[in-house]
C-alpha atoms as a PDB file:
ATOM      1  CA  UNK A   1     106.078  51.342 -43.238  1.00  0.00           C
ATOM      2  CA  UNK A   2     105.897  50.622 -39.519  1.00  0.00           C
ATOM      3  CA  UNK A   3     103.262  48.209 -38.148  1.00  0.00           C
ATOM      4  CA  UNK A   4     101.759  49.294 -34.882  1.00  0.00           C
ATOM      5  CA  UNK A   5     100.006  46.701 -32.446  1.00  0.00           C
ATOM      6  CA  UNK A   6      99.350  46.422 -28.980  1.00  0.00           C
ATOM      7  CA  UNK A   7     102.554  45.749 -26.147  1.00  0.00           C
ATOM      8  CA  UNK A   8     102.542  42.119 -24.802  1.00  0.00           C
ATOM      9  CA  UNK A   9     104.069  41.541 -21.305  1.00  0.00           C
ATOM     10  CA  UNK A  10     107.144  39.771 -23.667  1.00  0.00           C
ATOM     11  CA  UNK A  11     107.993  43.066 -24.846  1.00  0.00           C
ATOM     12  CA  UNK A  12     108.778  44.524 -21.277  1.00  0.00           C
ATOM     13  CA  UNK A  13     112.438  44.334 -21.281  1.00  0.00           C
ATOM     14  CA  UNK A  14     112.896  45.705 -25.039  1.00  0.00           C
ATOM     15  CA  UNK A  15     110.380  49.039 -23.651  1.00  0.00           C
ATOM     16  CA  UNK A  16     112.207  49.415 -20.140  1.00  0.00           C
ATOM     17  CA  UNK A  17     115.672  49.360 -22.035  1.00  0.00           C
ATOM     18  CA  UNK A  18     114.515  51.924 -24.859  1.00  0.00           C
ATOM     19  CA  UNK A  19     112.838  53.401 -21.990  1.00  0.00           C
ATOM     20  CA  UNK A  20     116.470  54.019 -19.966  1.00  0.00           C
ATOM     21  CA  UNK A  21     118.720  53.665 -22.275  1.00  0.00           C
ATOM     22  CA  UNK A  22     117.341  55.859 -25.628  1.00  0.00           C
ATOM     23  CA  UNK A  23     114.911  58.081 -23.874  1.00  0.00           C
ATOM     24  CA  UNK A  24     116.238  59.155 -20.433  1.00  0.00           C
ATOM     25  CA  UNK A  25     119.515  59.833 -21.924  1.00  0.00           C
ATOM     26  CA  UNK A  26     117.914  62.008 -24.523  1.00  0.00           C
ATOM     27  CA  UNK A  27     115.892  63.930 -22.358  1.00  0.00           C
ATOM     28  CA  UNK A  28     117.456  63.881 -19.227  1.00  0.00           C
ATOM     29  CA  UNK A  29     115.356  64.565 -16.323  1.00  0.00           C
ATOM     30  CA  UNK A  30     115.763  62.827 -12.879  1.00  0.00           C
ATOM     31  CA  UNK A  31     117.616  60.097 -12.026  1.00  0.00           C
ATOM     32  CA  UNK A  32     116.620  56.493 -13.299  1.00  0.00           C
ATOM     33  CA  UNK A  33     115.333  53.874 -11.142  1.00  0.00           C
ATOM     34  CA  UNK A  34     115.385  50.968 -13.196  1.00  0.00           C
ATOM     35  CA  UNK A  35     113.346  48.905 -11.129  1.00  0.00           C
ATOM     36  CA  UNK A  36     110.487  52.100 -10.979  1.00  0.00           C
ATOM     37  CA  UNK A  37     110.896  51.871 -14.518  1.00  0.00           C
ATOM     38  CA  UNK A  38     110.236  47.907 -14.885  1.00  0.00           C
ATOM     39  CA  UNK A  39     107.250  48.377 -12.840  1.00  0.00           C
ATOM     40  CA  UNK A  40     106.007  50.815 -14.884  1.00  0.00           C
ATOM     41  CA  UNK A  41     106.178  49.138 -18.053  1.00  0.00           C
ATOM     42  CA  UNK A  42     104.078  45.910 -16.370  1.00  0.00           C
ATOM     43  CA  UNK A  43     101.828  48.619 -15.466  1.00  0.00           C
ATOM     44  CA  UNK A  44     100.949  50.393 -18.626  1.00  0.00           C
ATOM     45  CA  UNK A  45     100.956  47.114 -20.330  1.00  0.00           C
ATOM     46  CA  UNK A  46      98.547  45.236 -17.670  1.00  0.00           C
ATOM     47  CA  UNK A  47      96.582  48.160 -16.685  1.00  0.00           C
ATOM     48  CA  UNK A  48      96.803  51.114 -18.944  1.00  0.00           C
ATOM     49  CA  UNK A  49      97.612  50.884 -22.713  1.00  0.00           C
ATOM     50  CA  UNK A  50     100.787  51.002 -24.581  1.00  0.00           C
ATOM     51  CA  UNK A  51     101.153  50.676 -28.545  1.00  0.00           C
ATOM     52  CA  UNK A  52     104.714  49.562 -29.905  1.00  0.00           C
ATOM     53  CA  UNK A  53     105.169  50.805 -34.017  1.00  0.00           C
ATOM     54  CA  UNK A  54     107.565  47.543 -35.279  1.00  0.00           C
ATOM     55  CA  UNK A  55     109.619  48.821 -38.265  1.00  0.00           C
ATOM     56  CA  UNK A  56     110.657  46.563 -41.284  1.00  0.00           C
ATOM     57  CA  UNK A  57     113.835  46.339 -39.819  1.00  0.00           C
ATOM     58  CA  UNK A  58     114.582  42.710 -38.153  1.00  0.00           C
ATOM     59  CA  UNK A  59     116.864  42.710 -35.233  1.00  0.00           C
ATOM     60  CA  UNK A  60     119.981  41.653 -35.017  1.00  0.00           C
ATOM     61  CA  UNK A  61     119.653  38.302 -33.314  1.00  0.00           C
ATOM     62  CA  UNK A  62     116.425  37.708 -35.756  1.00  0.00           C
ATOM     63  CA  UNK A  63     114.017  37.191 -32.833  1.00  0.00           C
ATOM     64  CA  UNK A  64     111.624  39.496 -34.492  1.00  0.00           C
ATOM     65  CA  UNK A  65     110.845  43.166 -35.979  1.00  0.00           C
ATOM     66  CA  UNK A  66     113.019  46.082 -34.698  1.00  0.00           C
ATOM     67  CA  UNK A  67     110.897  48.450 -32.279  1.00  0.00           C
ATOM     68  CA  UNK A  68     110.744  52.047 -33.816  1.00  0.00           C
ATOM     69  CA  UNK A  69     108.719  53.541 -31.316  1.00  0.00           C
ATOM     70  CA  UNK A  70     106.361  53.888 -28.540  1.00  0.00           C
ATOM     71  CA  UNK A  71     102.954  55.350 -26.754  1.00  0.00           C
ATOM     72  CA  UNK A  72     101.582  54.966 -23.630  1.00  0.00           C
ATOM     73  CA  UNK A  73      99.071  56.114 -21.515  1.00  0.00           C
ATOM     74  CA  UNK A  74      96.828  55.199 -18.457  1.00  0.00           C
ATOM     75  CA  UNK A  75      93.477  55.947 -16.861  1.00  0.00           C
ATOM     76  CA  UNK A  76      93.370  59.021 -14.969  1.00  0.00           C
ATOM     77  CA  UNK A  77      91.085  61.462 -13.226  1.00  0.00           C
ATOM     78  CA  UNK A  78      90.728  65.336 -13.236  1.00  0.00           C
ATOM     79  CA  UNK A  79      92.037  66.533  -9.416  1.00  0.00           C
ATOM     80  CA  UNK A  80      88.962  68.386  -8.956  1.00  0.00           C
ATOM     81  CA  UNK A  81      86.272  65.899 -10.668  1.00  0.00           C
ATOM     82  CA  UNK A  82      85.576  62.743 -11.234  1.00  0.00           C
ATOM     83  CA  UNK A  83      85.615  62.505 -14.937  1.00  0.00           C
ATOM     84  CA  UNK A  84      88.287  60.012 -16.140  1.00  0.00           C
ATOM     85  CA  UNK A  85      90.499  60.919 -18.981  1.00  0.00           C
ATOM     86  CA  UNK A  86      93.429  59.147 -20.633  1.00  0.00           C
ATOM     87  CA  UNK A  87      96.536  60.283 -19.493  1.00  0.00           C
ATOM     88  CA  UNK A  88      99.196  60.089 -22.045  1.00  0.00           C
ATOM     89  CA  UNK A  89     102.897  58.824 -20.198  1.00  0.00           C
ATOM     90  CA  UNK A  90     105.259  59.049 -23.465  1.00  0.00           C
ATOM     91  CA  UNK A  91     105.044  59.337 -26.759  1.00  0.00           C
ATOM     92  CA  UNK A  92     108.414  58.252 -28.008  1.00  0.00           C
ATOM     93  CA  UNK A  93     110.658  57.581 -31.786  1.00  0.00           C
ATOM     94  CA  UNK A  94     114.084  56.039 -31.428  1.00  0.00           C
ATOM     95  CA  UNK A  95     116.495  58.110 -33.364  1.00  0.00           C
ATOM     96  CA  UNK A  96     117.234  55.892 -36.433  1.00  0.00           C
ATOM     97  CA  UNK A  97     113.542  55.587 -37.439  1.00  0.00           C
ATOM     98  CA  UNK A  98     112.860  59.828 -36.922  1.00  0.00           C
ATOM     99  CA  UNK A  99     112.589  60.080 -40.965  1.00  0.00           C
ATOM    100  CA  UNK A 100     109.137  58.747 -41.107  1.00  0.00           C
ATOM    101  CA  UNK A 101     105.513  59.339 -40.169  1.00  0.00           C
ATOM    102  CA  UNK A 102     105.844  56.837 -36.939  1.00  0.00           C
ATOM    103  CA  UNK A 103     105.332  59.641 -33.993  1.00  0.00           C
ATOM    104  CA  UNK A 104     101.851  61.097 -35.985  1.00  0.00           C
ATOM    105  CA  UNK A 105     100.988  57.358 -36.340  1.00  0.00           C
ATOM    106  CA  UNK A 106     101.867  56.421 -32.874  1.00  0.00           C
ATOM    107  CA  UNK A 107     100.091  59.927 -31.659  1.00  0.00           C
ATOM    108  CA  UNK A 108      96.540  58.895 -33.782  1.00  0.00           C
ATOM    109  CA  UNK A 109      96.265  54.823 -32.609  1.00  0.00           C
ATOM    110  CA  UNK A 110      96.638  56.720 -29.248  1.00  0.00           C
ATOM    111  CA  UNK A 111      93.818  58.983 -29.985  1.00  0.00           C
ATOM    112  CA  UNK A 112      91.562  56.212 -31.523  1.00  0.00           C
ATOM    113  CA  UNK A 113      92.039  54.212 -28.654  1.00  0.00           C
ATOM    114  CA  UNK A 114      90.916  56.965 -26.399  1.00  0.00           C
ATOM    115  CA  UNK A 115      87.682  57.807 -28.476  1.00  0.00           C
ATOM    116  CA  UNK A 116      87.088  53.851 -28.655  1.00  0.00           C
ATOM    117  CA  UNK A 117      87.204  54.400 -24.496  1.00  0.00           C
ATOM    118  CA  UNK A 118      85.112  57.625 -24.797  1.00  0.00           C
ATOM    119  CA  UNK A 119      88.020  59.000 -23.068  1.00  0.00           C
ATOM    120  CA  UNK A 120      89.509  63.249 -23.540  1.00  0.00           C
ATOM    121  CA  UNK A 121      93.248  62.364 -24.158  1.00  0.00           C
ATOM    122  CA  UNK A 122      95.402  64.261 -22.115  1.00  0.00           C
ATOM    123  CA  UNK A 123      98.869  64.672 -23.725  1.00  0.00           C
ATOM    124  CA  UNK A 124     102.161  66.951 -23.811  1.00  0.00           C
ATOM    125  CA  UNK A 125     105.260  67.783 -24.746  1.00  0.00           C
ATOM    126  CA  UNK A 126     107.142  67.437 -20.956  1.00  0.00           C
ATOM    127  CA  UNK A 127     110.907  68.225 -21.842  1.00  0.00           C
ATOM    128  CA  UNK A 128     113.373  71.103 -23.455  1.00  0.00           C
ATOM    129  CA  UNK A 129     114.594  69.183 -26.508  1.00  0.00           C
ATOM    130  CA  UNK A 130     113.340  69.702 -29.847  1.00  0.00           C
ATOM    131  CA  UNK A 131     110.353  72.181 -28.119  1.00  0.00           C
ATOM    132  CA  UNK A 132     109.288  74.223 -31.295  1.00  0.00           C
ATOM    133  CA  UNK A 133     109.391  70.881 -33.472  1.00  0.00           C
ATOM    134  CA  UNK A 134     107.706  68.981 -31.116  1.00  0.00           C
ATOM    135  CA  UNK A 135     105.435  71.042 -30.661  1.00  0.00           C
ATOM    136  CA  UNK A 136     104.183  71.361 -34.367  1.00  0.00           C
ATOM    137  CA  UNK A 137     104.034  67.906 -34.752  1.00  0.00           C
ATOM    138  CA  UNK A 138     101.820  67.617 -31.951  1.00  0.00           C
ATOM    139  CA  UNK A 139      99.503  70.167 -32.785  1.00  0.00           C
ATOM    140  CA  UNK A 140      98.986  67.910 -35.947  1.00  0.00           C
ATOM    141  CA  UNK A 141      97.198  65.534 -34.180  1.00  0.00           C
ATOM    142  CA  UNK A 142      95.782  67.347 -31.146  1.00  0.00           C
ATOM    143  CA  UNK A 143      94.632  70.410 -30.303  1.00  0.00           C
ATOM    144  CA  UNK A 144      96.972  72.744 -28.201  1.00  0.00           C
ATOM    145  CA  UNK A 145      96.190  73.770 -24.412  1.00  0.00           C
ATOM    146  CA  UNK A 146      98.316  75.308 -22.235  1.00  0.00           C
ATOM    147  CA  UNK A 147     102.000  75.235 -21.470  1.00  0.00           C
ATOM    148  CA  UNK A 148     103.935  73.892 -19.068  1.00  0.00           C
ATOM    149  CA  UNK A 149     106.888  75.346 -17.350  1.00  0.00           C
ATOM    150  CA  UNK A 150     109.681  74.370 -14.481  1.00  0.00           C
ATOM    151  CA  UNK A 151     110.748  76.680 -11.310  1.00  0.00           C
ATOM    152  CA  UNK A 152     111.882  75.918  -7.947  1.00  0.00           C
ATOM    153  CA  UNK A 153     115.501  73.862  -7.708  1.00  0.00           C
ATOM    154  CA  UNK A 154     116.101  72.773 -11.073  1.00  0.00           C
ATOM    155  CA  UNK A 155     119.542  71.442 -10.166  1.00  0.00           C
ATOM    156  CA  UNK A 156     117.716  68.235  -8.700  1.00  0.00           C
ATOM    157  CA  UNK A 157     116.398  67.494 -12.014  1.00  0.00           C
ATOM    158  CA  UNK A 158     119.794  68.433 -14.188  1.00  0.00           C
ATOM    159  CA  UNK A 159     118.452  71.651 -15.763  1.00  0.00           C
ATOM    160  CA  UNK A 160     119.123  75.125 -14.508  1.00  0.00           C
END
């Protein structure tokens, strides 16, 4: 059973390296500017909201609970409007703890949090791997709307 609480500005080098080193590589896309990345992280932490899910699992230099996952989003306005809406960044479950229930948990604190705001939640499935999976399991929690799809010069981005 995975605990899920808020991120604290301590946990900014744990996210930025599951960030670059377990997520990028996974999906792929772009090239990785750690430093863009860093600053990110203080960002979603300071001024938008990120939830970490801590498994039972203690890490191996015992300075705490293993980090199984991660959701974040920020603040965010429609283009033509000037409703906000939260803007879910990443919704993300490092490989080893995959068996569980942590991305559906991860997915509803998420969706709390933005009806505690009185917030729409914007969210997505942004990346080829695992699509029909990923898909269903987000459809669990939210409702579907639209697609999204790439053109122009893939090569820039690693995908053809």
């Amino acid at each position: 059973m995975s605990k899920i609480r808020r991120a604290q500005p301590e946990d900014i080098f744990d996210i930025t390296n599951i960030l670059i080193e377990e997520m990028h590589s996974e999906i792929g896309v772009g090239e990785v500017n750690k430093a863009k990345v860093l600053e990110y992280v203080k960002y979603l932490i300071e001024d938008g909201v990120m939830f970490i899910a801590e498994s039972n699992q203690v890490r191996q230099d015992g300075s705490g609970l293993e980090i199984s996952g991660l959701v974040a989003g920020h603040r965010s306005e429609w283009w033509w409007s000037d409703q906000p809406f939260l803007s879910e960044d990443f919704t993300f479950v490092r490989k080893e703890f995959r068996k569980g229930s942590t991305a559906i948990k991860l997915m509803k604190r998420l969706n709390k949090y933005a009806k505690h705001k009185h917030l729409p939640l914007v969210t997505g499935v942004f990346n080829d791997v695992d699509l029909e999976r990923k898909n269903k399991l987000f459809a669990k929690v939210y409702k579907p709307f639209g697609f999204i799809y790439l053109g122009g010069e893939l090569n820039s981005i690693r995908r053809s």
